[in-house]
Protein backbone atom coordinates (compact mmCIF):
# COMPACT_ATOMS: atom_id res chain seq x y z
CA UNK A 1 0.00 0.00 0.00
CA UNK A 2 1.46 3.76 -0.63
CA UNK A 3 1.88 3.60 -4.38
CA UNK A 4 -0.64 6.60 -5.16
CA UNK A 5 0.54 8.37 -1.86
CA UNK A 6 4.30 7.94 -3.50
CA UNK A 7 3.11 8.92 -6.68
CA UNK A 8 1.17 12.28 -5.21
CA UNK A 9 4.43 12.92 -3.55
CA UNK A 10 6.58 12.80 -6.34
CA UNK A 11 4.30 14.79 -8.17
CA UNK A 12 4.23 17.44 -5.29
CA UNK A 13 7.90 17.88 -5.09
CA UNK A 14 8.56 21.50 -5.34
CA UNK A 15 5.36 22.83 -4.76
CA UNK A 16 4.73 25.17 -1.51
CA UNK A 17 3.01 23.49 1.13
CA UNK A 18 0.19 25.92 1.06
CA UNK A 19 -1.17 25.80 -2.77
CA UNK A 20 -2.55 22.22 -1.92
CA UNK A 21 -4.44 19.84 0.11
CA UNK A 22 -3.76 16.48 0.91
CA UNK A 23 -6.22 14.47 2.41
CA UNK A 24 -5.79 10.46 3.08
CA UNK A 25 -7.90 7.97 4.36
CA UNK A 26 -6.37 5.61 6.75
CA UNK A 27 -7.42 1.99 8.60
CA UNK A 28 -7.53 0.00 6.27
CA UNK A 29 -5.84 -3.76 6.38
CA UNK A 30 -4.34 -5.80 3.90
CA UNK A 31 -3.87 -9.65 3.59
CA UNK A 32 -0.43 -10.85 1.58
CA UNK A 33 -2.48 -11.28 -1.23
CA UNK A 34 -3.76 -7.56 -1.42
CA UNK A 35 -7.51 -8.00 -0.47
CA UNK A 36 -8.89 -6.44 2.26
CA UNK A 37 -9.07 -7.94 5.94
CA UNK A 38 -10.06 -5.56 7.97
CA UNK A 39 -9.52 -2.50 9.39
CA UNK A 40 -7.74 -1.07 12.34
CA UNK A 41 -8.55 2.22 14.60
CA UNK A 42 -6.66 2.18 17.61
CA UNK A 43 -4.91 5.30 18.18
CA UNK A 44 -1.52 3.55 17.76
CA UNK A 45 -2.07 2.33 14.51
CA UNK A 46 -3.48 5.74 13.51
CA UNK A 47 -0.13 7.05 14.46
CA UNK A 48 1.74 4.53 12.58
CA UNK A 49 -0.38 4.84 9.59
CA UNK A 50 0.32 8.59 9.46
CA UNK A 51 3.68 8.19 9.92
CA UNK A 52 4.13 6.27 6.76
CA UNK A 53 1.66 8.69 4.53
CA UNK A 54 4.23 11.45 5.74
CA UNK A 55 7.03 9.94 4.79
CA UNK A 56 5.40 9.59 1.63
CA UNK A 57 4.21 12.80 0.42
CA UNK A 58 5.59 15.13 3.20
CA UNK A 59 2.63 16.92 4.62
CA UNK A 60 -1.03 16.40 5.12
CA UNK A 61 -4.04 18.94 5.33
CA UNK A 62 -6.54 16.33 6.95
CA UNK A 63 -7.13 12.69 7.76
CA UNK A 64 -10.03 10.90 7.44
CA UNK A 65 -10.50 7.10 8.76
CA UNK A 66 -12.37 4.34 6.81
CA UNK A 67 -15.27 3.21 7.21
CA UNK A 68 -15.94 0.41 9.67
CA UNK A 69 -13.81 2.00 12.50
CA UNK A 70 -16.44 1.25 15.05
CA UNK A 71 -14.15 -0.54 17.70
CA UNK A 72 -12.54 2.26 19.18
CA UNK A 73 -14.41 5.18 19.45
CA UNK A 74 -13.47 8.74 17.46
CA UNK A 75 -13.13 10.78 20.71
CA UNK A 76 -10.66 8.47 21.71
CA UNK A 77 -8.64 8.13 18.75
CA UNK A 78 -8.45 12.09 18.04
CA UNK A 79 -7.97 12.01 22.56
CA UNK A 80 -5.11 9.58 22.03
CA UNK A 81 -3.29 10.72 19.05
CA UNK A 82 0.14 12.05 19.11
CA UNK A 83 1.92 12.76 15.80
């Protein structure tokens, strides 16, 4: 996962931080074989999946969790986040 984010990134390079927005979706869980299995909303994963998307294309205007993040509740994962 990260191609398009690495592609929007390269794509990016060079532009000021203000003349865009970036918004990714994050949560979502991969099997080795690419298909979905699941998702994943604890605030630690959050963190980690942010991480990666900023390594990838350097900043980001806003985040938005898939769908089906029902386990852990949204006040808690914006409450625990730390990045």
């Amino acid at each position: 996962m990260g191609h398009n984010e690495m592609l929007i990134g390269e794509a990016l390079k060079g532009v000021k931080r203000e003349q865009v927005i970036v918004s990714v979706k994050f949560g979502a869980l991969r099997d080795a074989a690419g298909g979905w299995s699941g998702y994943d909303g604890r605030p630690q994963a959050v963190k980690n999946f942010l991480a990666y998307s900023l390594q990838r294309l350097a900043s980001i205007t806003s985040t938005l969790p898939r769908r089906g993040l029902i386990a852990v509740p949204i006040e808690r994962r914006w409450r625990d986040r730390r990045w």
